[in-house]
C-alpha atoms as a PDB file:
ATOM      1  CA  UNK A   1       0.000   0.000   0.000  1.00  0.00           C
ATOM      2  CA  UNK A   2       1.240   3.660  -0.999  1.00  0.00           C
ATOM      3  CA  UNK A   3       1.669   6.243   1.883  1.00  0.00           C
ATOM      4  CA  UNK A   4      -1.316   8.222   0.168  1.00  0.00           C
ATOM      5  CA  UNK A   5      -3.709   5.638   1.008  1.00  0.00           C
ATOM      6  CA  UNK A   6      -2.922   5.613   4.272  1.00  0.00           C
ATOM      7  CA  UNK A   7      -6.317   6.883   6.294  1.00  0.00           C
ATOM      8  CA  UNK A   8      -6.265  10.721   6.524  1.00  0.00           C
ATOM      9  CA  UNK A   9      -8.488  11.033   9.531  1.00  0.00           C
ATOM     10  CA  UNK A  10     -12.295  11.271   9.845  1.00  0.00           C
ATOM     11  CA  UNK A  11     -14.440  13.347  11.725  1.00  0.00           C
ATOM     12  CA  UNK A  12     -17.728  14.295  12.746  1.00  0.00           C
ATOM     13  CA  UNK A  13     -19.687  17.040  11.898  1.00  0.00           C
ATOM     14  CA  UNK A  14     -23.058  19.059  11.732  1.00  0.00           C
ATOM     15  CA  UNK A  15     -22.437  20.076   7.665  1.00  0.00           C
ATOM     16  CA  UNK A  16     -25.006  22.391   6.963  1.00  0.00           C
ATOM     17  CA  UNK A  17     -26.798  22.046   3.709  1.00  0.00           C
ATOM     18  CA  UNK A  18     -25.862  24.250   0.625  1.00  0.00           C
ATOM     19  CA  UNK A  19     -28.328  23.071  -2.026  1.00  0.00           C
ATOM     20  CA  UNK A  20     -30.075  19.387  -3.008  1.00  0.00           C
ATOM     21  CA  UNK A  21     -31.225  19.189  -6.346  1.00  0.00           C
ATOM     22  CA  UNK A  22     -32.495  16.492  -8.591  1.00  0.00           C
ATOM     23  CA  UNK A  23     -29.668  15.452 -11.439  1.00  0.00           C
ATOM     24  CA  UNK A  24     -31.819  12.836 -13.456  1.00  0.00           C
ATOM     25  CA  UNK A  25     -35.343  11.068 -12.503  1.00  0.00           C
ATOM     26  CA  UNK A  26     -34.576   9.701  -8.540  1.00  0.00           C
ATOM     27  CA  UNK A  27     -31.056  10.973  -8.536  1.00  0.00           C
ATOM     28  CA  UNK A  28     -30.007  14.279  -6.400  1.00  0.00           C
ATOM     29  CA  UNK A  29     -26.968  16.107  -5.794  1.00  0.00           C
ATOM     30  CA  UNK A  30     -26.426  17.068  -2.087  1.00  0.00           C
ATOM     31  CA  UNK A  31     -23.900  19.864  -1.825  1.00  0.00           C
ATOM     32  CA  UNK A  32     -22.733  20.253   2.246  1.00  0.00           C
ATOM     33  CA  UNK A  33     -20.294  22.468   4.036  1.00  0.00           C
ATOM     34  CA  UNK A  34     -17.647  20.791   5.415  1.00  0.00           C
ATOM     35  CA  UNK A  35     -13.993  22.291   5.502  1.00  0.00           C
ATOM     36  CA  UNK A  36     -12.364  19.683   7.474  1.00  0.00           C
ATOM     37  CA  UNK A  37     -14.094  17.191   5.481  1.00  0.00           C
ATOM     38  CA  UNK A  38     -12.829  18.410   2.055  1.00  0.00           C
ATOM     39  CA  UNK A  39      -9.824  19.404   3.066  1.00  0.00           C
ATOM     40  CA  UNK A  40      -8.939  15.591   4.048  1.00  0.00           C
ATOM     41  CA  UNK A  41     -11.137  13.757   1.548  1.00  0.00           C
ATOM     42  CA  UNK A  42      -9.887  11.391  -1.251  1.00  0.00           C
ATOM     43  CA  UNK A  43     -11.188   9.777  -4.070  1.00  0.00           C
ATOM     44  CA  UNK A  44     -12.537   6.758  -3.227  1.00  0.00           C
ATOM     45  CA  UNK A  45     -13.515   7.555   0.562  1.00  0.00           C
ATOM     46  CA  UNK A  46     -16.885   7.675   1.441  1.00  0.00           C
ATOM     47  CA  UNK A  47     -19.452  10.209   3.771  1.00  0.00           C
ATOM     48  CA  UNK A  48     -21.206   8.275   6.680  1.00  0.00           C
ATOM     49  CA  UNK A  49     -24.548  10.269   7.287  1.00  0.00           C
ATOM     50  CA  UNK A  50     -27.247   9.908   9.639  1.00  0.00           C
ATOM     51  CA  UNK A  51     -30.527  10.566   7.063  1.00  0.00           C
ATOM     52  CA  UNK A  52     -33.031  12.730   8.914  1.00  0.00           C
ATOM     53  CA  UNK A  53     -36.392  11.438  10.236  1.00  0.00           C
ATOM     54  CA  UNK A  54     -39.074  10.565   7.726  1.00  0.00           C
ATOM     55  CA  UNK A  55     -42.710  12.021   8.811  1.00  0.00           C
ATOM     56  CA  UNK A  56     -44.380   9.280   6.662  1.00  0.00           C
ATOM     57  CA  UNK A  57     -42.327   6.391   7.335  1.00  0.00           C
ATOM     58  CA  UNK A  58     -41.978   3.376   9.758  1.00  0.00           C
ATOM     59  CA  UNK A  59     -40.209   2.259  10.818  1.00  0.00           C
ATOM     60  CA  UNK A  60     -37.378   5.492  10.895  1.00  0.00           C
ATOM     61  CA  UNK A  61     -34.181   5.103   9.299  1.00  0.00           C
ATOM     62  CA  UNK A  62     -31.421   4.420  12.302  1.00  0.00           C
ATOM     63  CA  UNK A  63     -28.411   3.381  10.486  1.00  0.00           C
ATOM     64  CA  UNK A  64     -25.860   5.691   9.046  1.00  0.00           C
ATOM     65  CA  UNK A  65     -25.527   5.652   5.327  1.00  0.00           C
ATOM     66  CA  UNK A  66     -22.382   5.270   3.251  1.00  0.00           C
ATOM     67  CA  UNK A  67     -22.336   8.059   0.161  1.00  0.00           C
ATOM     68  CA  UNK A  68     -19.338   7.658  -1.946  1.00  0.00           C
ATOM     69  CA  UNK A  69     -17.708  11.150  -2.469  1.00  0.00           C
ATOM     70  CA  UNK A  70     -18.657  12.945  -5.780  1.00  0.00           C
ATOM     71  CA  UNK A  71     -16.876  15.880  -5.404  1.00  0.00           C
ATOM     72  CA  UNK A  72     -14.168  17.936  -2.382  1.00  0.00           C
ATOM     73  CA  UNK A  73     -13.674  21.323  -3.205  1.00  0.00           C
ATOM     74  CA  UNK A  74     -10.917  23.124   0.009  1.00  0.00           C
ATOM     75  CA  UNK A  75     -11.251  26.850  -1.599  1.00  0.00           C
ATOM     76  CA  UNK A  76     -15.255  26.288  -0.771  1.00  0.00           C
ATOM     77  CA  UNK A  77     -15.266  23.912   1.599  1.00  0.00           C
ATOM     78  CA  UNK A  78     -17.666  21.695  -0.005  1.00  0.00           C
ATOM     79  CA  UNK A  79     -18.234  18.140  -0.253  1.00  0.00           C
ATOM     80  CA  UNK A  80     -20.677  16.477  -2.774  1.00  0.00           C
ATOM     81  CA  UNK A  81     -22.324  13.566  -2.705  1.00  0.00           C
ATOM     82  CA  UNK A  82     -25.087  12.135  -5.415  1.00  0.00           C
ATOM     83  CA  UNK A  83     -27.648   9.306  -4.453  1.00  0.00           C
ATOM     84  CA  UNK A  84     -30.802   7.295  -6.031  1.00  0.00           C
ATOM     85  CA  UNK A  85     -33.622   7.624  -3.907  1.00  0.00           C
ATOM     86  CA  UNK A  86     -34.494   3.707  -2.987  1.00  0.00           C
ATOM     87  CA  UNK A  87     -35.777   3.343   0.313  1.00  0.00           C
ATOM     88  CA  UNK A  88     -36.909   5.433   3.276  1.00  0.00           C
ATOM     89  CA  UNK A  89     -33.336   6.669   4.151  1.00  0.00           C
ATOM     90  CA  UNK A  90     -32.681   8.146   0.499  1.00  0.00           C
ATOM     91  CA  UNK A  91     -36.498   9.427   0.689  1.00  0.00           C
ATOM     92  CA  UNK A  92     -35.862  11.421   4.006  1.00  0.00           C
ATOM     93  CA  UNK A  93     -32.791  12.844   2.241  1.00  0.00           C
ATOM     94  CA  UNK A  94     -34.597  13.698  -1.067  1.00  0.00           C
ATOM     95  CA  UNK A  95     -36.456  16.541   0.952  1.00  0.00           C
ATOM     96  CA  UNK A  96     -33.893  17.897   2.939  1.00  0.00           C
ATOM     97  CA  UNK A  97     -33.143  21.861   2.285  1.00  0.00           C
ATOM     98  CA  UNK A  98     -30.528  24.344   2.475  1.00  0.00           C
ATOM     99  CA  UNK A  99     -30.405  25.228   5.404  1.00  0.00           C
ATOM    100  CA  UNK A 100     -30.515  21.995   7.255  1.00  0.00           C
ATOM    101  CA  UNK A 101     -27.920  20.005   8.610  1.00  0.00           C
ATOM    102  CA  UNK A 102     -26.758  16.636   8.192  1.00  0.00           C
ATOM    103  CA  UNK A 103     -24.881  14.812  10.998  1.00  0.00           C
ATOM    104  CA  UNK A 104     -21.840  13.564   9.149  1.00  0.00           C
ATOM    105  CA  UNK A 105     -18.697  11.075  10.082  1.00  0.00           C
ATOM    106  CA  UNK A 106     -16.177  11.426   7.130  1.00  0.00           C
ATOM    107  CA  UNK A 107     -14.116  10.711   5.416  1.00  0.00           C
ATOM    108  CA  UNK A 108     -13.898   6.846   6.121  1.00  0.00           C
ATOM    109  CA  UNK A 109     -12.196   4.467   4.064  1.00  0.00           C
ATOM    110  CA  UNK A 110      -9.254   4.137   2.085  1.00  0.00           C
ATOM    111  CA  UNK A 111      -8.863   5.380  -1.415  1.00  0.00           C
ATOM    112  CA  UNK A 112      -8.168   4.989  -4.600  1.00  0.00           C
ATOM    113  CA  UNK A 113      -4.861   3.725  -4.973  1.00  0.00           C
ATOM    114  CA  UNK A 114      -2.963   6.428  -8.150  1.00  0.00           C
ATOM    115  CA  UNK A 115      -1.433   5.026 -11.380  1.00  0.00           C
ATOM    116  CA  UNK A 116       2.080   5.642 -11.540  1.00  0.00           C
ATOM    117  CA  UNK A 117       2.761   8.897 -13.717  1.00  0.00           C
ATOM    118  CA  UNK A 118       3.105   8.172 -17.341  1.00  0.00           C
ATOM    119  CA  UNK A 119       0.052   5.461 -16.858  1.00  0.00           C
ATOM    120  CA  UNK A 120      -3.279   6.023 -18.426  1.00  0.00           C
ATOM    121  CA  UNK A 121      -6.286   5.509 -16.160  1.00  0.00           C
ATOM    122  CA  UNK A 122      -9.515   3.948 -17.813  1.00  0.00           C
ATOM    123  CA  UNK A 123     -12.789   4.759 -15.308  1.00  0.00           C
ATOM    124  CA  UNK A 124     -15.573   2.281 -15.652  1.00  0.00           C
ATOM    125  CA  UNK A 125     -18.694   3.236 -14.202  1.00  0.00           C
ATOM    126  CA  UNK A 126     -21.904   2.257 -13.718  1.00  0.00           C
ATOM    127  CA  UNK A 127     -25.428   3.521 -12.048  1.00  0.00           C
ATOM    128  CA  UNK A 128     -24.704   5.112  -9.211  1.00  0.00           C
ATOM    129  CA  UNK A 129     -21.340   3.775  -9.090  1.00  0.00           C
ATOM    130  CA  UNK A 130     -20.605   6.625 -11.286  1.00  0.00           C
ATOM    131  CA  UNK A 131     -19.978   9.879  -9.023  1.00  0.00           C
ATOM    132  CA  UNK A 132     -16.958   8.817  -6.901  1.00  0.00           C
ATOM    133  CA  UNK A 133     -15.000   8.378 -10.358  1.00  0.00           C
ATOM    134  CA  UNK A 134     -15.330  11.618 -11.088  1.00  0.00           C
ATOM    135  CA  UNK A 135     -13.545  12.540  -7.932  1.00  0.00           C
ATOM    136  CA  UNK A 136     -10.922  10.516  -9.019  1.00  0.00           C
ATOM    137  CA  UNK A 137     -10.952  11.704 -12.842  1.00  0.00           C
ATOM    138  CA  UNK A 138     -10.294  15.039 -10.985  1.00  0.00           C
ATOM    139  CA  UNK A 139      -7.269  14.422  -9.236  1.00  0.00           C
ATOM    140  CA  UNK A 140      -5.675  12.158 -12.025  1.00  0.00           C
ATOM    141  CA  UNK A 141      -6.377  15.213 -14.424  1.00  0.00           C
ATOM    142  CA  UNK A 142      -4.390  17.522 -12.037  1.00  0.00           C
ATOM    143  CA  UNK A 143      -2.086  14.906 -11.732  1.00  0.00           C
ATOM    144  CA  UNK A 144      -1.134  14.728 -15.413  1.00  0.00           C
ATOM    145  CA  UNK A 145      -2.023  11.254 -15.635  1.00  0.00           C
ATOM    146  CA  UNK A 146      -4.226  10.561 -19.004  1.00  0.00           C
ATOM    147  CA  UNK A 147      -7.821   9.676 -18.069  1.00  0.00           C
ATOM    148  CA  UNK A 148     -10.318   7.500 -20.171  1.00  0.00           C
ATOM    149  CA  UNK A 149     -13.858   7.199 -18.718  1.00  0.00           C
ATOM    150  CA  UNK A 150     -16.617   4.325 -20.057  1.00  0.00           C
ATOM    151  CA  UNK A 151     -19.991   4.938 -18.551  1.00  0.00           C
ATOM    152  CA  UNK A 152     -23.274   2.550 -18.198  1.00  0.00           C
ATOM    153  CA  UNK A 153     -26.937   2.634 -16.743  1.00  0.00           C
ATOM    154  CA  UNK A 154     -30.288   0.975 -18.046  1.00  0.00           C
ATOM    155  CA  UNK A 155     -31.345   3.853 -20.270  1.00  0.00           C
ATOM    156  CA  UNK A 156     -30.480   7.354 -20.976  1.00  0.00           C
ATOM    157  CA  UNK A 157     -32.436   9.120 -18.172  1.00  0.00           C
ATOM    158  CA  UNK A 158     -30.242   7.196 -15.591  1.00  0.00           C
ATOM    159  CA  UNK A 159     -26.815   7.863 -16.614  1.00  0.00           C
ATOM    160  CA  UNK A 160     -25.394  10.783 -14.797  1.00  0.00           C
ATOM    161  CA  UNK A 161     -22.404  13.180 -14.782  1.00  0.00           C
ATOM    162  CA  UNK A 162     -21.552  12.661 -18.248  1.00  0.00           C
ATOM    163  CA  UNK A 163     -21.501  16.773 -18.604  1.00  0.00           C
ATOM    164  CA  UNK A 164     -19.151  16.688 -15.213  1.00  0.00           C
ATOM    165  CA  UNK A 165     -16.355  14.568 -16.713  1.00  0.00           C
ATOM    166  CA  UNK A 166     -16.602  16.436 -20.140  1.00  0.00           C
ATOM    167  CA  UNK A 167     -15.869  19.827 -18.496  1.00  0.00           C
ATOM    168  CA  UNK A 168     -12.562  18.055 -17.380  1.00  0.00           C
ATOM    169  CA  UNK A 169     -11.531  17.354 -20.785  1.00  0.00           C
ATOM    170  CA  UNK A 170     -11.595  13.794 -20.689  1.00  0.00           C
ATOM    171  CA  UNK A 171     -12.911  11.389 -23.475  1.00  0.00           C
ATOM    172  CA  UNK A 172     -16.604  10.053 -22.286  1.00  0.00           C
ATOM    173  CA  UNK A 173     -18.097   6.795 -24.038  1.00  0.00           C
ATOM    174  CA  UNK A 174     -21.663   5.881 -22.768  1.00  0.00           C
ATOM    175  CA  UNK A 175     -23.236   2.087 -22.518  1.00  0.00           C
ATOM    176  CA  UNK A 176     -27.061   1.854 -21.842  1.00  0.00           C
ATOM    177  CA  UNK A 177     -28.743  -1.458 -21.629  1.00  0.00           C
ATOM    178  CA  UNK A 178     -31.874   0.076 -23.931  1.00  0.00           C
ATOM    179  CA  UNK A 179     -29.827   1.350 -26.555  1.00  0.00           C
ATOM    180  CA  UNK A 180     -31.555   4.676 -25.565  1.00  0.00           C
ATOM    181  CA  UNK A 181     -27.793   6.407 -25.404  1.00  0.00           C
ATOM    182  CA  UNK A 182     -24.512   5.398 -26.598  1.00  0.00           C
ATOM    183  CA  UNK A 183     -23.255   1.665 -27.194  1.00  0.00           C
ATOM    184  CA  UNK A 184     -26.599  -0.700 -26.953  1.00  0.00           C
ATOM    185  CA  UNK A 185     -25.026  -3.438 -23.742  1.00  0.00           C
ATOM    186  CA  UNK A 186     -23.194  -3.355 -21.419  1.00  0.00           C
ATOM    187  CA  UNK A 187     -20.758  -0.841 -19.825  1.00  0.00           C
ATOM    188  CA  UNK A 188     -18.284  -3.903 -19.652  1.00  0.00           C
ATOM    189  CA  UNK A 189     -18.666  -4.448 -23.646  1.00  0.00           C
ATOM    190  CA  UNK A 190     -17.419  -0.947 -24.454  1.00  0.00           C
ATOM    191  CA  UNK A 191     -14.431  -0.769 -21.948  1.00  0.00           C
ATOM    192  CA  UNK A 192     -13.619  -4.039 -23.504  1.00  0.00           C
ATOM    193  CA  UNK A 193     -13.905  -3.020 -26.898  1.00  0.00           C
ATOM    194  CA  UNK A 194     -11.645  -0.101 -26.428  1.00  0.00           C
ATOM    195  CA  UNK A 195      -9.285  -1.848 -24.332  1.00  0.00           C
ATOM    196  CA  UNK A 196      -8.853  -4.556 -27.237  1.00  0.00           C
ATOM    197  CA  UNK A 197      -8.053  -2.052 -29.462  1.00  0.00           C
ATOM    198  CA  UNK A 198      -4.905  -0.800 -28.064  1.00  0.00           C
ATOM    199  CA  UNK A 199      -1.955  -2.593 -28.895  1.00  0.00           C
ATOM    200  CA  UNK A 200      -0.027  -1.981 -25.511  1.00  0.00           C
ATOM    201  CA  UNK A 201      -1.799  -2.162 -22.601  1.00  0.00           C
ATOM    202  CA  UNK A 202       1.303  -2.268 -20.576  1.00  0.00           C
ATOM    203  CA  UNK A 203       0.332   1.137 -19.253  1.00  0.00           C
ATOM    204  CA  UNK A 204      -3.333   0.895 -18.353  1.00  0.00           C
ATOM    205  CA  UNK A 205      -4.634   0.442 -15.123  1.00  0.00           C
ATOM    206  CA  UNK A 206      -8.612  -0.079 -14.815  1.00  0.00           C
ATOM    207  CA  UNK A 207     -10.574   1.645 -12.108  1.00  0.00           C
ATOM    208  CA  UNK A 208     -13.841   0.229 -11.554  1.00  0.00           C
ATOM    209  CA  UNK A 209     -17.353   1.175  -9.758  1.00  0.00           C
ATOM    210  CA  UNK A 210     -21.054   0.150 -10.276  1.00  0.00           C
ATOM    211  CA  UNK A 211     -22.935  -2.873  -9.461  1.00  0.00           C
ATOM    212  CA  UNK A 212     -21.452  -5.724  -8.389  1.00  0.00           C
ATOM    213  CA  UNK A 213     -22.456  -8.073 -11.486  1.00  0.00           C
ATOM    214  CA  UNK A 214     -20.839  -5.411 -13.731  1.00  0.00           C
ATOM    215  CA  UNK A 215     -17.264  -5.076 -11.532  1.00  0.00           C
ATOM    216  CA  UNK A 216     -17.141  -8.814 -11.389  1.00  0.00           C
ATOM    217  CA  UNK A 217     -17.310  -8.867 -15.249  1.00  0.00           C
ATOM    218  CA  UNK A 218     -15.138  -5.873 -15.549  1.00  0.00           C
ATOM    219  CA  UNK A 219     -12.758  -7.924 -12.999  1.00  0.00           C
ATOM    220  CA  UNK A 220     -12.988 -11.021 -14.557  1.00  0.00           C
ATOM    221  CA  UNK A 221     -11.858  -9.409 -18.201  1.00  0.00           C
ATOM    222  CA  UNK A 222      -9.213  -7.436 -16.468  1.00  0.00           C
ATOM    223  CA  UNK A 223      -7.516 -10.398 -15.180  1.00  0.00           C
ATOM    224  CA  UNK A 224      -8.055 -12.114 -18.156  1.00  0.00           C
ATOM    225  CA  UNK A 225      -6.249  -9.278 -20.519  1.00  0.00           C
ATOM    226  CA  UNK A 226      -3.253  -8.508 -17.587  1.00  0.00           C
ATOM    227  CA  UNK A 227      -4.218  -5.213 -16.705  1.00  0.00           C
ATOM    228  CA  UNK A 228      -4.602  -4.045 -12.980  1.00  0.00           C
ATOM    229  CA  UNK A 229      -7.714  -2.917 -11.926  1.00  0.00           C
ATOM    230  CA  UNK A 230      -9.256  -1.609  -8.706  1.00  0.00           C
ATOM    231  CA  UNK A 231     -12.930  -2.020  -7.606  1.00  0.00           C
ATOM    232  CA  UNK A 232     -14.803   0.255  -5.366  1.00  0.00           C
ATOM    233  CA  UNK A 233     -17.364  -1.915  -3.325  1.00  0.00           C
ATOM    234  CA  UNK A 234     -20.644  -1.239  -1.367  1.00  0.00           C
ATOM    235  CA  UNK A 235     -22.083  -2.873   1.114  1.00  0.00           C
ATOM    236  CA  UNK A 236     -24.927  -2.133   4.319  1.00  0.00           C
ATOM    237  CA  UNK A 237     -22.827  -0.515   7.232  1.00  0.00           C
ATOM    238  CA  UNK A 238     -23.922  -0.574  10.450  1.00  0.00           C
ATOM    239  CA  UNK A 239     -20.743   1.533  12.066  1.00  0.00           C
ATOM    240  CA  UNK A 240     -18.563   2.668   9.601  1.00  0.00           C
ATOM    241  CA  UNK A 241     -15.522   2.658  11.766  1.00  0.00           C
ATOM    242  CA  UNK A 242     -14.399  -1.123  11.762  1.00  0.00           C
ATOM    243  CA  UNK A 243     -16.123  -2.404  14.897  1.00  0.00           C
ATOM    244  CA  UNK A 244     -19.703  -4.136  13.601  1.00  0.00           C
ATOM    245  CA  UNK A 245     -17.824  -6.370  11.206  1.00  0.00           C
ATOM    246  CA  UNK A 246     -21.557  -5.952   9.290  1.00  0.00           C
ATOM    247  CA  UNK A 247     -19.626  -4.917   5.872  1.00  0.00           C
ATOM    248  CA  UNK A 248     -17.600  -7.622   5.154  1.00  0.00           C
ATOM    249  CA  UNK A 249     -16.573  -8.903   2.022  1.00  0.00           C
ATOM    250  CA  UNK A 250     -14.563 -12.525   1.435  1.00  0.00           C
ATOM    251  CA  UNK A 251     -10.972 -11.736  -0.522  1.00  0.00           C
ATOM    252  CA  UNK A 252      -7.970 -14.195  -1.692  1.00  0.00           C
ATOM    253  CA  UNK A 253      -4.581 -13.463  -0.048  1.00  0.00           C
ATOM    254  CA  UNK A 254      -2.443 -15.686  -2.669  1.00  0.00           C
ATOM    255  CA  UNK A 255      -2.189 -15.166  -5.821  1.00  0.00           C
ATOM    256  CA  UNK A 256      -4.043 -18.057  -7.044  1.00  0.00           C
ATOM    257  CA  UNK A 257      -7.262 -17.732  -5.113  1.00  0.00           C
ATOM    258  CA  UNK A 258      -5.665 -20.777  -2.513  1.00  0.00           C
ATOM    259  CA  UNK A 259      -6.815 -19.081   0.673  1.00  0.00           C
ATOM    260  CA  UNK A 260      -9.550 -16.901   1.637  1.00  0.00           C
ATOM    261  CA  UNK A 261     -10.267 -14.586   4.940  1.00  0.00           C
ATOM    262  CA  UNK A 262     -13.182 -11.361   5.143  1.00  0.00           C
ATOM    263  CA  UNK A 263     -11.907  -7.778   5.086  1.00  0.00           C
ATOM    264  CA  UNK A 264     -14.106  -4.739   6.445  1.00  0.00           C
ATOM    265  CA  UNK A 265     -15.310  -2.695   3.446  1.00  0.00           C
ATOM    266  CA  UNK A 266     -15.458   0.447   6.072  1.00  0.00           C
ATOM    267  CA  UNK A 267     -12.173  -0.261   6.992  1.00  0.00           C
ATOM    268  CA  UNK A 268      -9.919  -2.134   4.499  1.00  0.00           C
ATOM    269  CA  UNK A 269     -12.150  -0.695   1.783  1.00  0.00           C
ATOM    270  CA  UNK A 270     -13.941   0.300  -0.003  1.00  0.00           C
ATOM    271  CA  UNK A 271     -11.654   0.355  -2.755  1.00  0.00           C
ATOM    272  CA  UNK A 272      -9.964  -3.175  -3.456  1.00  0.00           C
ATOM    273  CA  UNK A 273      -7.670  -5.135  -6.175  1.00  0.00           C
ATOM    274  CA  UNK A 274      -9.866  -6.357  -8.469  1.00  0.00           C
ATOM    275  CA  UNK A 275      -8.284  -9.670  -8.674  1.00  0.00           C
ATOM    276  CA  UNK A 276      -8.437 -10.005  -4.245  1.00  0.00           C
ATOM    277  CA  UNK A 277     -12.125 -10.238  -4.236  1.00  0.00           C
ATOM    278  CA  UNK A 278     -14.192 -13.126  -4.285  1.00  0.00           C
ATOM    279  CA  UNK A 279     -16.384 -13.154  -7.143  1.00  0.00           C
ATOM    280  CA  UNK A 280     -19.807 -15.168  -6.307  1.00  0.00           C
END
């Protein structure tokens, strides 16, 4: 492990919020102030909220949520985060307003691990597996390091932040299941495609995010072609610090798949070697 992955300290805080607006049908963008929180955050780590009560609902959401990172800015002090609404938690955020606050414990988890300069980074995304790549686009971009990025959702409505990653100047193909936008298939189909085409791959690196039927393809081809890849995983968390052991996810520690043990994705995650998970 790099010394940049190392955990840059969390904290908690009351973030008040800036703005919360829908980005496609069921998808928002929460915008909160947080200094400390962008100032530490990472691509890759994560935002553990508590969602606020729902009027409507029982029973109330209790458990903290994990919200991959969209977007840190330290001149604003801002941290982004985009979600689906899919249940009661995501529901009692969907009305929140500026104005309100959000009780936050961030960041948590370790990050994406950085290509080496002179690599090229290919970003596979899909659903809303999509915004913490973006983050990472970001800071490769700034980094020098040449960024690819392969997108995928159902149908057009759903597939988000395609404007974002163009304003970076980086090279956006889309995938929808429908046909409805882009490549007809799968996200996996199209970052294969391109990835066949280039006679060296020597110097590509694959970072991977979206649901987990998609990353274990993506992982699976990856492996299969030689190229390193890194997936970012999600699971229910019931702590977010390491202690509930409720996020676990079964990895290989040889290089053959010999042995198996459970890591934390709070803790030891989210973001993993491709090839170190156990694909069911």
């Amino acid at each position: 492990m790099s010394l940049d992955r190392l955990p840059t300290g969390m904290g908690l805080t009351a973030a008040p919020v800036l703005l919360n607006r829908v980005i496609a049908p069921d998808h928002f963008l929460t915008r909160l102030k947080a200094p400390q929180v962008a100032r530490r955050a990472r691509p890759g780590q994560f935002l553990h909220l508590i969602c606020p009560p729902a009027a409507d609902a029982f029973p109330q959401p209790m458990l903290r949520r994990p919200f991959s990172i969209f977007d840190a800015d330290t001149r604003s002090g801002t941290v982004d985060f985009i979600y689906k609404r899919v249940g009661i938690g995501t529901e009692a955020l969907a009305r929140v307003r500026r104005g309100d606050r959000l009780d936050l414990l961030a960041p948590l988890g370790l990050p994406f691990d950085p290509p080496a300069p002179g690599r090229e980074a290919i970003l596979v995304g899909g659903g809303v597996g999509i915004p913490p790549l973006y983050f990472l686009a970001k800071a490769l971009k700034a980094a020098g390091i040449a960024v690819r990025v392969v997108l995928g959702a159902r149908k057009k409505g759903w597939v988000i932040c395609v404007s974002d990653f163009r304003k970076l100047g980086v090279p956006v193909q889309v995938a929808t299941d429908d046909g409805s936008m882009g490549h007809r298939g799968s996200v996996v189909e199209l970052a294969a495609a391109a990835l066949k085409r280039r006679e060296d791959r020597s110097g590509i690196q694959l970072f991977i995010c979206g649901p987990t039927p998609m990353m274990a393809a993506a992982a699976r081809f990856a492996r299969r072609e030689g190229v390193p890849a890194q997936v970012s995983l999600e699971e229910r968390m019931g702590c977010g610090l390491g202690v509930c052991w409720g996020c676990c996810v079964e990895v290989t520690t040889e290089p053959k798949g010999t042995h198996a043990r459970f890591q934390r994705v709070c803790t030891e995650g989210p973001v993993f070697p491709a090839e170190a998970v156990s694909w069911r």
